[in-house]
C-alpha atoms as a PDB file:
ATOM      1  CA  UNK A   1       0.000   0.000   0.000  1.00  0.00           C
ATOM      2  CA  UNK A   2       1.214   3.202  -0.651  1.00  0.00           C
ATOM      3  CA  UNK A   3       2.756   5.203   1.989  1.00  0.00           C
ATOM      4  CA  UNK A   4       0.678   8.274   2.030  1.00  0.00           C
ATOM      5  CA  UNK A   5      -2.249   6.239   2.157  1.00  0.00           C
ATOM      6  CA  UNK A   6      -0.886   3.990   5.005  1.00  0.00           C
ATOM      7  CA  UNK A   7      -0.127   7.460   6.949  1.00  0.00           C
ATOM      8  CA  UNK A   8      -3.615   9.226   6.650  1.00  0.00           C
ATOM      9  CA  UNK A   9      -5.344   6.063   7.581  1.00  0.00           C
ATOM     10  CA  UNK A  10      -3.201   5.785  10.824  1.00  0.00           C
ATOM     11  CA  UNK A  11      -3.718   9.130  11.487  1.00  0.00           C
ATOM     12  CA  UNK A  12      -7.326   9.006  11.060  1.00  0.00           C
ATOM     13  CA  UNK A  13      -7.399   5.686  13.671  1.00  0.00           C
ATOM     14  CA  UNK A  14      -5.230   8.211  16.190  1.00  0.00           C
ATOM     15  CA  UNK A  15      -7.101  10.886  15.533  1.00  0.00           C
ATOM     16  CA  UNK A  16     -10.827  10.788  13.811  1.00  0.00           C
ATOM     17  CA  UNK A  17     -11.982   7.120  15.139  1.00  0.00           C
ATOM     18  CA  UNK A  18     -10.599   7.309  18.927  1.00  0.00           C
ATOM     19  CA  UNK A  19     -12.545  10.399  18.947  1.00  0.00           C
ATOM     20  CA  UNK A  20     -16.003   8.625  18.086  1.00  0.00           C
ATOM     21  CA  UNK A  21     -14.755   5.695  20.361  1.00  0.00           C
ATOM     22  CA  UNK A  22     -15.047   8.058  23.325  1.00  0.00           C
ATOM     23  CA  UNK A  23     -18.481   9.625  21.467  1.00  0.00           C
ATOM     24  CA  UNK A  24     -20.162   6.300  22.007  1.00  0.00           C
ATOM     25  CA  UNK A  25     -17.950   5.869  25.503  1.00  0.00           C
ATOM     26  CA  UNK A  26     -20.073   8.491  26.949  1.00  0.00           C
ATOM     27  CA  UNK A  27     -23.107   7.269  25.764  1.00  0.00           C
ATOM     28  CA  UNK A  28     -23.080   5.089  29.354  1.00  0.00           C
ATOM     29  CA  UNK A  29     -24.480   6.186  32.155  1.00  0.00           C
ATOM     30  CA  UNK A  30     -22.264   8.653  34.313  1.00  0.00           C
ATOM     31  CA  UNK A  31     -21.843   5.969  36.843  1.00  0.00           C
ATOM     32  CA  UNK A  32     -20.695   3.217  35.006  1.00  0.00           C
ATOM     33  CA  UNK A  33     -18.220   5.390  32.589  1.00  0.00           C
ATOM     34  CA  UNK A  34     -16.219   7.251  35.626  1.00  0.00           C
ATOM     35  CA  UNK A  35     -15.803   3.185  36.827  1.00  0.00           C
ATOM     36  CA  UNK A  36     -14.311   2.219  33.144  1.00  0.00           C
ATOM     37  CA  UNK A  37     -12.126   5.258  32.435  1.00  0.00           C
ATOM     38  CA  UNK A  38      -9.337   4.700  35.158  1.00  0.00           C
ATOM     39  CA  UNK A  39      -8.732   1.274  32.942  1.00  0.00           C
ATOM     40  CA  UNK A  40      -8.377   2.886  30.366  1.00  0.00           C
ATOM     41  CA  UNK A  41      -6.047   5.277  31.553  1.00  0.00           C
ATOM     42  CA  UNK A  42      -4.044   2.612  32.864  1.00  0.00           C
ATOM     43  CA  UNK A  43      -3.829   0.782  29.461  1.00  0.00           C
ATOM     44  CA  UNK A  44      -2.775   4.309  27.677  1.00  0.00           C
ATOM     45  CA  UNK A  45       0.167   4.870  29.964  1.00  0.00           C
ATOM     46  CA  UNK A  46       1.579   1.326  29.396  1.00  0.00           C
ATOM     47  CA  UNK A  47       1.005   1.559  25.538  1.00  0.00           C
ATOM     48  CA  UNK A  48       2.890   4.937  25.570  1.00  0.00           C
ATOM     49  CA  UNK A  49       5.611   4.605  27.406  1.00  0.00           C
ATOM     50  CA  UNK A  50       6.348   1.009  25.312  1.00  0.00           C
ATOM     51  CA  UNK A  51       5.757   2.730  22.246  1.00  0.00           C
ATOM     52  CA  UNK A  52       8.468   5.400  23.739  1.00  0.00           C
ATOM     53  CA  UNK A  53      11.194   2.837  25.370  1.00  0.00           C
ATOM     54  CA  UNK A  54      10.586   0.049  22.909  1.00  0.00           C
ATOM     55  CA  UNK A  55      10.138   1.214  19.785  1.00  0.00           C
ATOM     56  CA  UNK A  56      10.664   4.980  18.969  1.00  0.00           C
ATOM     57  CA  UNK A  57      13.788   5.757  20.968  1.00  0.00           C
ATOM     58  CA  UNK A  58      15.495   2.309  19.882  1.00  0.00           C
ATOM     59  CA  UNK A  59      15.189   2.977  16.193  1.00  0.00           C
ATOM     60  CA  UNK A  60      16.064   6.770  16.681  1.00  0.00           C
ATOM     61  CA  UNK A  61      19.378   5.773  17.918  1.00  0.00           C
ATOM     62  CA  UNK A  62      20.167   2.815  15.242  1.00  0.00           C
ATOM     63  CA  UNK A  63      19.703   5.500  12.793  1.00  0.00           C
ATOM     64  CA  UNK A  64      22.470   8.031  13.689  1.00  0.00           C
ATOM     65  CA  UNK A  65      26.063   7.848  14.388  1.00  0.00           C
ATOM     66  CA  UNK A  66      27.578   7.293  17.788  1.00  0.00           C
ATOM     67  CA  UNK A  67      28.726  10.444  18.306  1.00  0.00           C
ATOM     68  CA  UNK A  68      25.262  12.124  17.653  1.00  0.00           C
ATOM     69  CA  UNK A  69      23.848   9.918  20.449  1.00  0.00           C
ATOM     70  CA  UNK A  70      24.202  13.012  23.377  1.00  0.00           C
ATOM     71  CA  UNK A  71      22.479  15.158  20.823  1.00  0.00           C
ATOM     72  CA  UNK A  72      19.646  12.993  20.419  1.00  0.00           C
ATOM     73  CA  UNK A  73      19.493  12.461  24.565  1.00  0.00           C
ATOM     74  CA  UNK A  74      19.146  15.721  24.438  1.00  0.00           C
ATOM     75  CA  UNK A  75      16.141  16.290  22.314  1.00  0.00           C
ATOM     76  CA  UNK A  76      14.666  13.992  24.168  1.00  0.00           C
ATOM     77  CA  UNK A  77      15.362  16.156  27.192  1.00  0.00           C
ATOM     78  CA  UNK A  78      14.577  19.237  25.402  1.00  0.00           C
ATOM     79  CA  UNK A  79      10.881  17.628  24.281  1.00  0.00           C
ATOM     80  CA  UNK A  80       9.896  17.212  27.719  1.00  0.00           C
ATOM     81  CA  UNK A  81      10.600  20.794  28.883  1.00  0.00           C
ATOM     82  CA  UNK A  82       9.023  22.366  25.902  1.00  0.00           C
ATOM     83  CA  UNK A  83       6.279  19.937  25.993  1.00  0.00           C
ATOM     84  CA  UNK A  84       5.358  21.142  29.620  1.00  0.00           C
ATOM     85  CA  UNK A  85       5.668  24.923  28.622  1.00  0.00           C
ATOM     86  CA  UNK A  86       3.209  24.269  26.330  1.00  0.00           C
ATOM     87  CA  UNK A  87       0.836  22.705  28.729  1.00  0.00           C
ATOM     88  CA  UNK A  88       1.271  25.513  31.225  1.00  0.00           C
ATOM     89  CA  UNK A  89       0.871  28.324  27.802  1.00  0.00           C
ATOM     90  CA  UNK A  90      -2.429  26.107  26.164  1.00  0.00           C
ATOM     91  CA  UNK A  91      -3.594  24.218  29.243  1.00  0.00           C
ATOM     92  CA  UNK A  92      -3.149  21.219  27.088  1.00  0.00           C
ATOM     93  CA  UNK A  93      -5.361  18.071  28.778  1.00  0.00           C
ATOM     94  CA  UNK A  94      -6.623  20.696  31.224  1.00  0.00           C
ATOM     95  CA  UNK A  95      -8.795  19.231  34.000  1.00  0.00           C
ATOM     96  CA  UNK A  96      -9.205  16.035  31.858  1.00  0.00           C
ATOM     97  CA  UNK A  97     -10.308  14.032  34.635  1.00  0.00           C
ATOM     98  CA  UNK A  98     -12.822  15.864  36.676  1.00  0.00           C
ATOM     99  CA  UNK A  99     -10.257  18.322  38.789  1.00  0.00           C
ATOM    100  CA  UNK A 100      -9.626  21.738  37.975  1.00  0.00           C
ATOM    101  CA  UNK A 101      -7.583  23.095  41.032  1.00  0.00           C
ATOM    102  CA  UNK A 102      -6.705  26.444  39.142  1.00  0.00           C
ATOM    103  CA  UNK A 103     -10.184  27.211  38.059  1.00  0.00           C
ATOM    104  CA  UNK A 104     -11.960  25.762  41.724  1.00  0.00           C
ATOM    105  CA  UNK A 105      -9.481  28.118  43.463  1.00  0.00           C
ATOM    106  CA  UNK A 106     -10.619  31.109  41.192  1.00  0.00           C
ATOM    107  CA  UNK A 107     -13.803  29.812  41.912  1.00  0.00           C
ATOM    108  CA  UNK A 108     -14.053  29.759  45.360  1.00  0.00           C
ATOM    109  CA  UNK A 109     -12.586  33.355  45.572  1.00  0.00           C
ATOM    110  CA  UNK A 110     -14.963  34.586  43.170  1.00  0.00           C
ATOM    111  CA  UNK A 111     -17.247  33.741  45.114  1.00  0.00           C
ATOM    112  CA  UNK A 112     -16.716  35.348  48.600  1.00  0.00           C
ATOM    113  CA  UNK A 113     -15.832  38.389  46.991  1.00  0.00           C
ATOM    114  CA  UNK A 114     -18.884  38.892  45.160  1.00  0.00           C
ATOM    115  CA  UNK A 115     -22.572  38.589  45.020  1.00  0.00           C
ATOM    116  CA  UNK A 116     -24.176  35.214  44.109  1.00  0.00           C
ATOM    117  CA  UNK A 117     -25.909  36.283  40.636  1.00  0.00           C
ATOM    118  CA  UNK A 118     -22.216  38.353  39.139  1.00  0.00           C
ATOM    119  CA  UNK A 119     -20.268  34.953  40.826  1.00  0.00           C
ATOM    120  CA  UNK A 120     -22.451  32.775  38.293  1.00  0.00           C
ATOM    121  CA  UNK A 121     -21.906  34.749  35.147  1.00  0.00           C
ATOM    122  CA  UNK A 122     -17.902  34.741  36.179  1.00  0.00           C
ATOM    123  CA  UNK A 123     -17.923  31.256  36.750  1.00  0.00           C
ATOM    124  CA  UNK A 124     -19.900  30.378  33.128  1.00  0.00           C
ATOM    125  CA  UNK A 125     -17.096  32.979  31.477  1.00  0.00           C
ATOM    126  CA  UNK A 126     -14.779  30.960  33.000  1.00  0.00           C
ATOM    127  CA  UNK A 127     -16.269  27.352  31.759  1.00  0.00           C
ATOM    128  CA  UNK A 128     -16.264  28.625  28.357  1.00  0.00           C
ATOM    129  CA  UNK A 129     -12.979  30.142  28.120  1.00  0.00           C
ATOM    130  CA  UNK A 130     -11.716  26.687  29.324  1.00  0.00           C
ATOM    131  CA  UNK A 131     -13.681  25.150  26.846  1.00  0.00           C
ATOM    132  CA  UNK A 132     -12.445  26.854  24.124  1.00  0.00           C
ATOM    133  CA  UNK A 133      -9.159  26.698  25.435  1.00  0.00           C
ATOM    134  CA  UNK A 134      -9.497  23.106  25.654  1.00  0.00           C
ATOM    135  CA  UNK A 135     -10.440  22.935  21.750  1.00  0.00           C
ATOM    136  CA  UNK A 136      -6.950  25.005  20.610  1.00  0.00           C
ATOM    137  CA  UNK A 137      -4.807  23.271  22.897  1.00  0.00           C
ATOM    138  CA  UNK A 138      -6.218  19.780  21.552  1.00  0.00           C
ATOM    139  CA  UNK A 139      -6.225  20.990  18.057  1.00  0.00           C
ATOM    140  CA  UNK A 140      -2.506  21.693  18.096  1.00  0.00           C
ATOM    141  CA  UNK A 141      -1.471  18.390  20.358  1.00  0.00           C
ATOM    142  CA  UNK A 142      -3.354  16.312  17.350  1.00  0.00           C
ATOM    143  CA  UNK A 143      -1.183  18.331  14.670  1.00  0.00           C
ATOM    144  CA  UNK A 144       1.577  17.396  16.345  1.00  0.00           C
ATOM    145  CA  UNK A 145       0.837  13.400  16.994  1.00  0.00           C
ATOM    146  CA  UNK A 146      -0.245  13.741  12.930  1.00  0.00           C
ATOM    147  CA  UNK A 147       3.730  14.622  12.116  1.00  0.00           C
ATOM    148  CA  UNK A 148       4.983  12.208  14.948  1.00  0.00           C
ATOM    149  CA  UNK A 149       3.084   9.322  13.296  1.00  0.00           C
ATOM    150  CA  UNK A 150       4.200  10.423   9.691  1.00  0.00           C
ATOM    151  CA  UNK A 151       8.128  10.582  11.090  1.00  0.00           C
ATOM    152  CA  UNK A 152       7.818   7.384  12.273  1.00  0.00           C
ATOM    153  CA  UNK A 153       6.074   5.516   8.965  1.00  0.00           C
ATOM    154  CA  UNK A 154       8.847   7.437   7.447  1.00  0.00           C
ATOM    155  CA  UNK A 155      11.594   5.571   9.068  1.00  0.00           C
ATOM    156  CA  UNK A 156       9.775   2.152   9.682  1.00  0.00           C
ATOM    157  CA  UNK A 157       6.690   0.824   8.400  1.00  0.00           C
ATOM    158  CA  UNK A 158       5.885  -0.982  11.556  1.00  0.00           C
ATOM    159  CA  UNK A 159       7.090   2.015  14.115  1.00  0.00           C
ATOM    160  CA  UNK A 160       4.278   3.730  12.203  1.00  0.00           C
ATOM    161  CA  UNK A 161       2.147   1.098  13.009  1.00  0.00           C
ATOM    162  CA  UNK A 162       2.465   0.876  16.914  1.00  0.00           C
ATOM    163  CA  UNK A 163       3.208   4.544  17.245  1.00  0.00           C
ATOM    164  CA  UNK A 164      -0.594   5.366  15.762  1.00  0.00           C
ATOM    165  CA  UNK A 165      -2.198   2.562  18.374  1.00  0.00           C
ATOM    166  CA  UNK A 166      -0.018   4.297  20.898  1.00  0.00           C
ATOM    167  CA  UNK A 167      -1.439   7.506  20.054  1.00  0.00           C
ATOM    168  CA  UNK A 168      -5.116   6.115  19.452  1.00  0.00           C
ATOM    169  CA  UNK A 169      -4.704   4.221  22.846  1.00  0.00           C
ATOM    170  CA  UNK A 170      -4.071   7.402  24.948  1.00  0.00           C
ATOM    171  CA  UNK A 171      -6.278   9.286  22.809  1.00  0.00           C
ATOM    172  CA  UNK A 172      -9.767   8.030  23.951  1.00  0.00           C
ATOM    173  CA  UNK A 173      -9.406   8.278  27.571  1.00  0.00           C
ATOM    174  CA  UNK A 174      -8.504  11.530  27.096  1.00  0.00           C
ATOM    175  CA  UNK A 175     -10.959  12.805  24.701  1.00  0.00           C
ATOM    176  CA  UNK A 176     -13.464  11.466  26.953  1.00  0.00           C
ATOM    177  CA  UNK A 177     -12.266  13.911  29.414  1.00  0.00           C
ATOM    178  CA  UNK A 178     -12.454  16.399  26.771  1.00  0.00           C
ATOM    179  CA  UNK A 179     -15.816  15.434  26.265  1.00  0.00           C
ATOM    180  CA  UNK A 180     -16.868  16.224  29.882  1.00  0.00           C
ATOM    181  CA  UNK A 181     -15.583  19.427  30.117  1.00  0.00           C
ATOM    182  CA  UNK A 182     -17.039  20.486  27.060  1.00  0.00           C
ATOM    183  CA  UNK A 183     -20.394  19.525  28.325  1.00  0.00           C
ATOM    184  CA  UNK A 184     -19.539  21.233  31.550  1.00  0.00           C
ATOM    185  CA  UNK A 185     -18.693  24.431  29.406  1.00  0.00           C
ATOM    186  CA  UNK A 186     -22.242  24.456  28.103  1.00  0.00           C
ATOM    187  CA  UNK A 187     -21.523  22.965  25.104  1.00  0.00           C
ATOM    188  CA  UNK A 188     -24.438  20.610  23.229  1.00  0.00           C
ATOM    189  CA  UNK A 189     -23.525  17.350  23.161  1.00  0.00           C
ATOM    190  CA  UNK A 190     -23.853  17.663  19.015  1.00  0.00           C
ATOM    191  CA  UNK A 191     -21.679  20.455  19.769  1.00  0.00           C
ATOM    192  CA  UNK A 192     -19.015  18.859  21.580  1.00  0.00           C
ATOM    193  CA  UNK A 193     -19.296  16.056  19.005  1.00  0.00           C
ATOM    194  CA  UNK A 194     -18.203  18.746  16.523  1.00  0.00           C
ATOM    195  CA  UNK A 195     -15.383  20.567  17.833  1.00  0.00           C
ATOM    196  CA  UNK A 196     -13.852  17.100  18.807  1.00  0.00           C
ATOM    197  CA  UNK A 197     -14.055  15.871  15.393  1.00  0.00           C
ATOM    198  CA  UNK A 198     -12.878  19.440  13.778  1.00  0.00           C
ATOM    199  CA  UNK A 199     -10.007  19.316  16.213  1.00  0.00           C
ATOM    200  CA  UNK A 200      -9.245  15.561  15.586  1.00  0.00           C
ATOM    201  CA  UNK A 201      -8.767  16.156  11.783  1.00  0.00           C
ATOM    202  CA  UNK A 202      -5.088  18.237  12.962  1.00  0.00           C
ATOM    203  CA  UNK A 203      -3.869  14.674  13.279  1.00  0.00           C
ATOM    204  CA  UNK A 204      -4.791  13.770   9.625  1.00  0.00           C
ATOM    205  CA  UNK A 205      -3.311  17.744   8.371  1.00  0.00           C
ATOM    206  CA  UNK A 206      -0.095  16.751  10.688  1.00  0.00           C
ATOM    207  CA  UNK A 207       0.376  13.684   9.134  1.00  0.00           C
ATOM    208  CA  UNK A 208       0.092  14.816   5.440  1.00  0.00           C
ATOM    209  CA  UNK A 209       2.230  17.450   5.736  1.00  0.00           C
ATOM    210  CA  UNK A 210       4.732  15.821   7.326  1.00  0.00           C
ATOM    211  CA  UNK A 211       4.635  13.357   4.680  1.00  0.00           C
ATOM    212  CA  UNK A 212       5.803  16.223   1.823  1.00  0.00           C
ATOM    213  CA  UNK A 213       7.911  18.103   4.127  1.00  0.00           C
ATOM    214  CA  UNK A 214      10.167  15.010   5.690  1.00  0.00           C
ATOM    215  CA  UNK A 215      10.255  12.782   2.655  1.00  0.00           C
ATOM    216  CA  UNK A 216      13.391  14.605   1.877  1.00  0.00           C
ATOM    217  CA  UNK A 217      15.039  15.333   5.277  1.00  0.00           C
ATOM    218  CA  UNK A 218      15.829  11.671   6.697  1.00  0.00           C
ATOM    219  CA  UNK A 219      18.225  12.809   8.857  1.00  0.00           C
ATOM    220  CA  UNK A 220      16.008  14.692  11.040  1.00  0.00           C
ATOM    221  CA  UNK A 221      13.669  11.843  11.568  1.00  0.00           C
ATOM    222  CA  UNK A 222      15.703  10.262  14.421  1.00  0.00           C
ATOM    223  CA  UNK A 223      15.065  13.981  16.005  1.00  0.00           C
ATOM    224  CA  UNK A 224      11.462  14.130  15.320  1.00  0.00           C
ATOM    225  CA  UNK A 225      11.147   9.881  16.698  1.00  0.00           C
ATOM    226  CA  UNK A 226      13.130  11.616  19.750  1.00  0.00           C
ATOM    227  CA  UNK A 227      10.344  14.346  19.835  1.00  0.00           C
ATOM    228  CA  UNK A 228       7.209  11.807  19.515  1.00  0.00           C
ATOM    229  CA  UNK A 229       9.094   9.961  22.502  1.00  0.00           C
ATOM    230  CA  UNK A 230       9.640  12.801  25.085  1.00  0.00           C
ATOM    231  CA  UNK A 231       5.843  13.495  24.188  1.00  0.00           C
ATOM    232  CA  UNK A 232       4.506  10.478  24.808  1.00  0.00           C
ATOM    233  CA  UNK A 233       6.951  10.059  27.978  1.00  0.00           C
ATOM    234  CA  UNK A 234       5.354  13.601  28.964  1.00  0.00           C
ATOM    235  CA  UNK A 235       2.345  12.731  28.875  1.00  0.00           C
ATOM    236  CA  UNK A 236       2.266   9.439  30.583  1.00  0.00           C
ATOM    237  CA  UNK A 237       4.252  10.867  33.427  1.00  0.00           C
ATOM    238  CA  UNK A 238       2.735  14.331  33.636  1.00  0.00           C
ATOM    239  CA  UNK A 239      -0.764  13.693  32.863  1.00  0.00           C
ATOM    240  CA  UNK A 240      -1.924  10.023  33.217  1.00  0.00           C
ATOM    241  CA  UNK A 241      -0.119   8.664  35.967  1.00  0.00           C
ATOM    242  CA  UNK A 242      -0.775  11.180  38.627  1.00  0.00           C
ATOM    243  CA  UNK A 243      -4.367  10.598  37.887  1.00  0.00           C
ATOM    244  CA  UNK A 244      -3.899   6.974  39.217  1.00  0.00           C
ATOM    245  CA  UNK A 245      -2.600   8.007  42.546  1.00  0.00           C
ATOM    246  CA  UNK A 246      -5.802   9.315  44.199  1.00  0.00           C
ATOM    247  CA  UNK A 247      -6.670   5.547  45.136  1.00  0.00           C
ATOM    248  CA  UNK A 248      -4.400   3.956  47.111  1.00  0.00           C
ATOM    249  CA  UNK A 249      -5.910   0.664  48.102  1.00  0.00           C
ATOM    250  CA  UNK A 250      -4.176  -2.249  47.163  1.00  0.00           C
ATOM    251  CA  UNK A 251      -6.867  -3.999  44.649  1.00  0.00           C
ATOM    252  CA  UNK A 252      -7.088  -0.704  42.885  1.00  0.00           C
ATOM    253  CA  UNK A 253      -2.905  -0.596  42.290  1.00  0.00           C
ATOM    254  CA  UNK A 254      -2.859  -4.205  41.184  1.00  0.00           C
ATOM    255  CA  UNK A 255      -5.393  -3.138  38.531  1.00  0.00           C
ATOM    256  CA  UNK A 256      -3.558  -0.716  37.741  1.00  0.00           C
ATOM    257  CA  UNK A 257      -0.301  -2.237  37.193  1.00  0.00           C
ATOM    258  CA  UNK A 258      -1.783  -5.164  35.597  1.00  0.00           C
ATOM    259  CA  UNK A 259      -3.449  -3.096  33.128  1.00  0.00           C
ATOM    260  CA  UNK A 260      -0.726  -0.815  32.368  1.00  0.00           C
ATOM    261  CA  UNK A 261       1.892  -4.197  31.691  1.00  0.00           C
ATOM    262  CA  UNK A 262      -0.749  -4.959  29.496  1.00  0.00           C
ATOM    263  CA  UNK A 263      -0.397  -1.938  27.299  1.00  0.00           C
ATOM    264  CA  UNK A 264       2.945  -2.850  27.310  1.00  0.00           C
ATOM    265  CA  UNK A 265       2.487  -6.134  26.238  1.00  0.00           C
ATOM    266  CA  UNK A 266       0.238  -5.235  23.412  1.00  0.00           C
ATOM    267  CA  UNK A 267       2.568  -2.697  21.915  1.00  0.00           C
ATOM    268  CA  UNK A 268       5.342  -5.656  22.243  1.00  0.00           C
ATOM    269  CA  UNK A 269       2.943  -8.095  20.432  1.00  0.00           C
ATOM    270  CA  UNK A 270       1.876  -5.463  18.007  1.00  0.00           C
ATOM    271  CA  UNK A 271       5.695  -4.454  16.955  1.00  0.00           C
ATOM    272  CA  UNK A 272       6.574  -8.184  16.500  1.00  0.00           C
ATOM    273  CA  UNK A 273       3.622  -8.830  14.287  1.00  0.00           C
ATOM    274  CA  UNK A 274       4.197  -5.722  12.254  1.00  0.00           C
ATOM    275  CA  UNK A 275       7.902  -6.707  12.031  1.00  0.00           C
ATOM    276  CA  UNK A 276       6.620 -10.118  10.602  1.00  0.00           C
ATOM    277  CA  UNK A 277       4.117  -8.839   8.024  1.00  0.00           C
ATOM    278  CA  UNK A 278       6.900  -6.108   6.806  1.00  0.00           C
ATOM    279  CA  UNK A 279       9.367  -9.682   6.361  1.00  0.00           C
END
């Protein structure tokens, strides 16, 4: 299959589909989806950081020279920080799952320093300016993931491959968060469907551009596989796992770790087969 083909149907899984995947997610009651999303969670953080450790950082390495390794280390290093000024400039994954401590402070103090009816209209200002918030920063992560999948099919058919489940993996937990905030905002739920689905296609843009632009500059790709790793390192560590920490008990942390060596696993599985089919 051609390789522009293979690319905008990978980014359309990591992008377009986990979107409606967390559209039909929510169509469960409230009860039983806040039960099924920790799993979920748990199974994105293992898929990313295997996708990361096992696959992209590996084969970003094998493809320079040895003295180019610290320079590639550091990209890595370099993705992380610039990753997490981005979050703090775009609120990227902002109050994903259910906590805002930022806007609950603000909200609080809004509301013993005014009246009842001018606290209300601050607080819906505030919703929708998070919402909309919410919509850019996603937009502009999905770009991004759309050029780290392309680098990656660019380099190695099955890195491609895994690196677009990875993506698709910790995409619908968190576009189910996005989902709830949006309907929090006072978004429709048609609405919500929308903007999701508008911002989901920067995946698909990401991925064909980076398919005219890179074709021609293979030695950057170990630089950009760095980039998709400190990304998907970021947001494992920054985003998912501290969401896993406010139970404690042990049942709940055997789930957990269970779940996430099963990402793992499945990213393992899914490299060797892709490694067979491309032999």
């Amino acid at each position: 299959m051609n390789l522009l083909a293979l690319i905008i149907i990978f980014t359309a899984i990591g992008g377009i589909l986990s979107v409606m995947a967390a559209a039909i997610f929510l169509l469960l009651p409230e009860r039983h989806r806040n039960n099924v999303l920790p799993h979920g969670i748990s199974f994105a953080i293992g898929a990313l950081l295997a996708v990361a450790f096992w696959g992209l950082i590996p084969e970003a390495f094998e493809s320079v020279e040895k003295d180019q390794f610290q320079m590639l280390s550091g990209t890595i290093l370099a993705g992380i920080l610039v990753f997490f000024v981005l979050e703090k400039l775009l609120i990227w994954r902002h109050c994903h799952f259910g906590e805002c401590e930022a806007h609950g402070e603000e909200h609080d103090d809004d509301h013993q320093a005014h009246s009842h009816s001018h606290g209300h209209a601050h607080l819906d200002n505030t919703a929708k300016s998070a919402g909309a918030l919410i919509i850019l920063g996603d937009s502009i992560h999905n770009f991004v993931d759309g050029v780290l999948i392309a680098a990656a099919f660019l380099t190695d058919v099955k890195l491609g491959i895994v690196t677009s489940l990875a993506v698709a993996a910790h995409e619908i937990p968190q576009e189910v968060g996005d989902f709830a905030i949006l309907l929090q905002s006072g978004y429709s739920r048609s609405r919500a469907l929308f903007y999701n689905v508008l911002a989901s296609l920067g995946t698909v843009l990401g991925g064909v551009l980076a398919y005219f632009s890179l074709e021609d500059l293979h030695q950057s790709l170990p630089y950009f596989l760095a980039l998709a790793s400190s990304s998907f390192i970021y947001i494992a560590v920054a985003d998912l796992i501290p969401s896993l920490h406010k139970k404690t008990d042990i049942k709940t942390s055997l789930q957990q770790i269970a779940l996430i060596s099963a990402g793992v696993l499945l990213i393992c599985i899914m490299h060797g087969i892709a490694h067979n089919i491309e032999q």
